[in-house]
Protein backbone atom coordinates (compact mmCIF):
# COMPACT_ATOMS: atom_id res chain seq x y z
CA UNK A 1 0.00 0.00 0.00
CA UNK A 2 2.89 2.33 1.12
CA UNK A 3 4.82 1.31 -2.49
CA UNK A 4 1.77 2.32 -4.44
CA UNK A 5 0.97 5.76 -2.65
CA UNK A 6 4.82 6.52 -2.80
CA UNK A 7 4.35 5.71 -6.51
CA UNK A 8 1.56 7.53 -7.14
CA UNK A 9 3.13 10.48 -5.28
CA UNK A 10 6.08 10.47 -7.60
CA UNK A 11 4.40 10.03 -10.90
CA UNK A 12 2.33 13.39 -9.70
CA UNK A 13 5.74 15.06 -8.53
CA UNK A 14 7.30 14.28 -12.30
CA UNK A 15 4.16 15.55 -13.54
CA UNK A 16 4.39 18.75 -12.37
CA UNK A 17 7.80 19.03 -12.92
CA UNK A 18 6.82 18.38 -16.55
CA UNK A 19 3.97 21.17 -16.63
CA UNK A 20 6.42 23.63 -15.05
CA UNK A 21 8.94 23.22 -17.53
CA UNK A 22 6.41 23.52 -20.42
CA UNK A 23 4.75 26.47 -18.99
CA UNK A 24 8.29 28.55 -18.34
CA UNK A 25 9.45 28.00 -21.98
CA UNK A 26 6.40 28.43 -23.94
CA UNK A 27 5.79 31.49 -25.45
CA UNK A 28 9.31 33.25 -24.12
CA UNK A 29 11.12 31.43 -26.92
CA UNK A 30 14.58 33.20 -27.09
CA UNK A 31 13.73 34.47 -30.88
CA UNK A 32 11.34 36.83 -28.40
CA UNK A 33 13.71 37.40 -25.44
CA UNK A 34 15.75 40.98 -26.65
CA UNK A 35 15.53 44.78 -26.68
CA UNK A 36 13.12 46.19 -29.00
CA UNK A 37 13.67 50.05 -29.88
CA UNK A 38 10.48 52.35 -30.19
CA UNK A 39 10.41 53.31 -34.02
CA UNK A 40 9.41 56.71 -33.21
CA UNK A 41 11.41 57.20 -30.17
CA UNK A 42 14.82 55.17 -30.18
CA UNK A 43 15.81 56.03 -26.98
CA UNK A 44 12.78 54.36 -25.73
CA UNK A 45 13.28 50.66 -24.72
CA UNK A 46 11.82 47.46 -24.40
CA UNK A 47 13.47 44.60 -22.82
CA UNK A 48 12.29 40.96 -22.78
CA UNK A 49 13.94 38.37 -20.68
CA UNK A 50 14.44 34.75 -20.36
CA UNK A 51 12.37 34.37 -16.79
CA UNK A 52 9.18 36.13 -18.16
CA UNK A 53 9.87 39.77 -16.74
CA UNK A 54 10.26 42.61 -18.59
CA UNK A 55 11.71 46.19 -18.15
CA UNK A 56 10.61 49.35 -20.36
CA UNK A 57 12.26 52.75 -20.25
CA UNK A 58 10.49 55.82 -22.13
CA UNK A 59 12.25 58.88 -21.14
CA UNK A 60 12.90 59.42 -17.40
CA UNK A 61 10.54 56.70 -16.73
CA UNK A 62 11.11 52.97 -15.57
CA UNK A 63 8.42 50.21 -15.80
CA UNK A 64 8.81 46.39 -15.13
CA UNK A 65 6.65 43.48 -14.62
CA UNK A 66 6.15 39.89 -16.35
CA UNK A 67 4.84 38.84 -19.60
CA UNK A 68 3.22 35.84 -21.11
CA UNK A 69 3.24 35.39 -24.89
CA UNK A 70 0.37 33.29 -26.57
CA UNK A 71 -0.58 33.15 -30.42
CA UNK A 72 1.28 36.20 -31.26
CA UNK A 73 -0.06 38.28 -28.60
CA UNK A 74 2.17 40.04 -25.89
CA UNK A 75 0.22 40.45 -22.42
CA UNK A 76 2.65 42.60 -20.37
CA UNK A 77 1.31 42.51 -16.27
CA UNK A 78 2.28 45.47 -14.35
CA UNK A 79 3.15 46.08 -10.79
CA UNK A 80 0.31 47.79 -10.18
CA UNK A 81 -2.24 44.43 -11.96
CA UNK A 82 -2.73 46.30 -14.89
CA UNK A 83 -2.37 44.44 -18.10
CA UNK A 84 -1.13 45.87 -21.55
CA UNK A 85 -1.79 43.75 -25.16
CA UNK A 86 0.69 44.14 -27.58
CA UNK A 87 1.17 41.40 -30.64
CA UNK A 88 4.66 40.18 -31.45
CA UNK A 89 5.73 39.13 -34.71
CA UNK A 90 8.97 38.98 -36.59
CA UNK A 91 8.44 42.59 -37.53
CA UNK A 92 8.92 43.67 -33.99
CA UNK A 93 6.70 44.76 -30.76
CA UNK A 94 2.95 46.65 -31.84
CA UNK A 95 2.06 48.29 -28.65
CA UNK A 96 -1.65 49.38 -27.99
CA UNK A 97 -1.12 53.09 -29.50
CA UNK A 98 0.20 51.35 -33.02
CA UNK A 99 3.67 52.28 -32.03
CA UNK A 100 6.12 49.53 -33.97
CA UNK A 101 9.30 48.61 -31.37
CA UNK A 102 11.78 47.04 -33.45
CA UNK A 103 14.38 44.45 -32.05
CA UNK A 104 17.46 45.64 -32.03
């Protein structure tokens, strides 16, 4: 009884282990993981990285948070629980004001 509930307890532990793993590497590819300049505004800057956070810098100003990336579409989460959509594609980053951020 203990073998099979030891068992059973592993084969969940691998399991999660396996959905883990899957769900930190999809969508954050490393094609995606970069710095993508604003078009408009090069000194602007978007930075992707490999553990899902991200860091942008438009003027003076600092933001960070995480990001998920599903079917083409960026989600970035803010500190603050607000979520911005984007869509990423091999042209670059489209933010929600149209604005093209190129990688650079």
């Amino acid at each position: 009884m203990k073998i099979k509930r030891i068992s059973a307890i592993a084969l969940l532990l691998c399991i999660a282990v396996f959905v883990t793993a899957l769900s930190v590497g999809c969508g954050k590819g490393s094609s995606e993981v970069g710095t993508y300049l604003n078009g408009k505004y090069p000194d602007d800057a978007t930075e992707l990285k490999k553990d899902a956070t991200f860091l942008i810098k438009e003027g003076k100003r600092t933001v960070t948070g995480k990001y998920t990336i599903k079917d083409g579409r960026l989600s970035l989460m803010l500190a603050d629980g607000s979520v911005s959509n984007c869509t990423i594609s091999a042209k670059g980053i489209t933010d929600s004001a149209g604005e093209l951020w190129v990688k650079k």
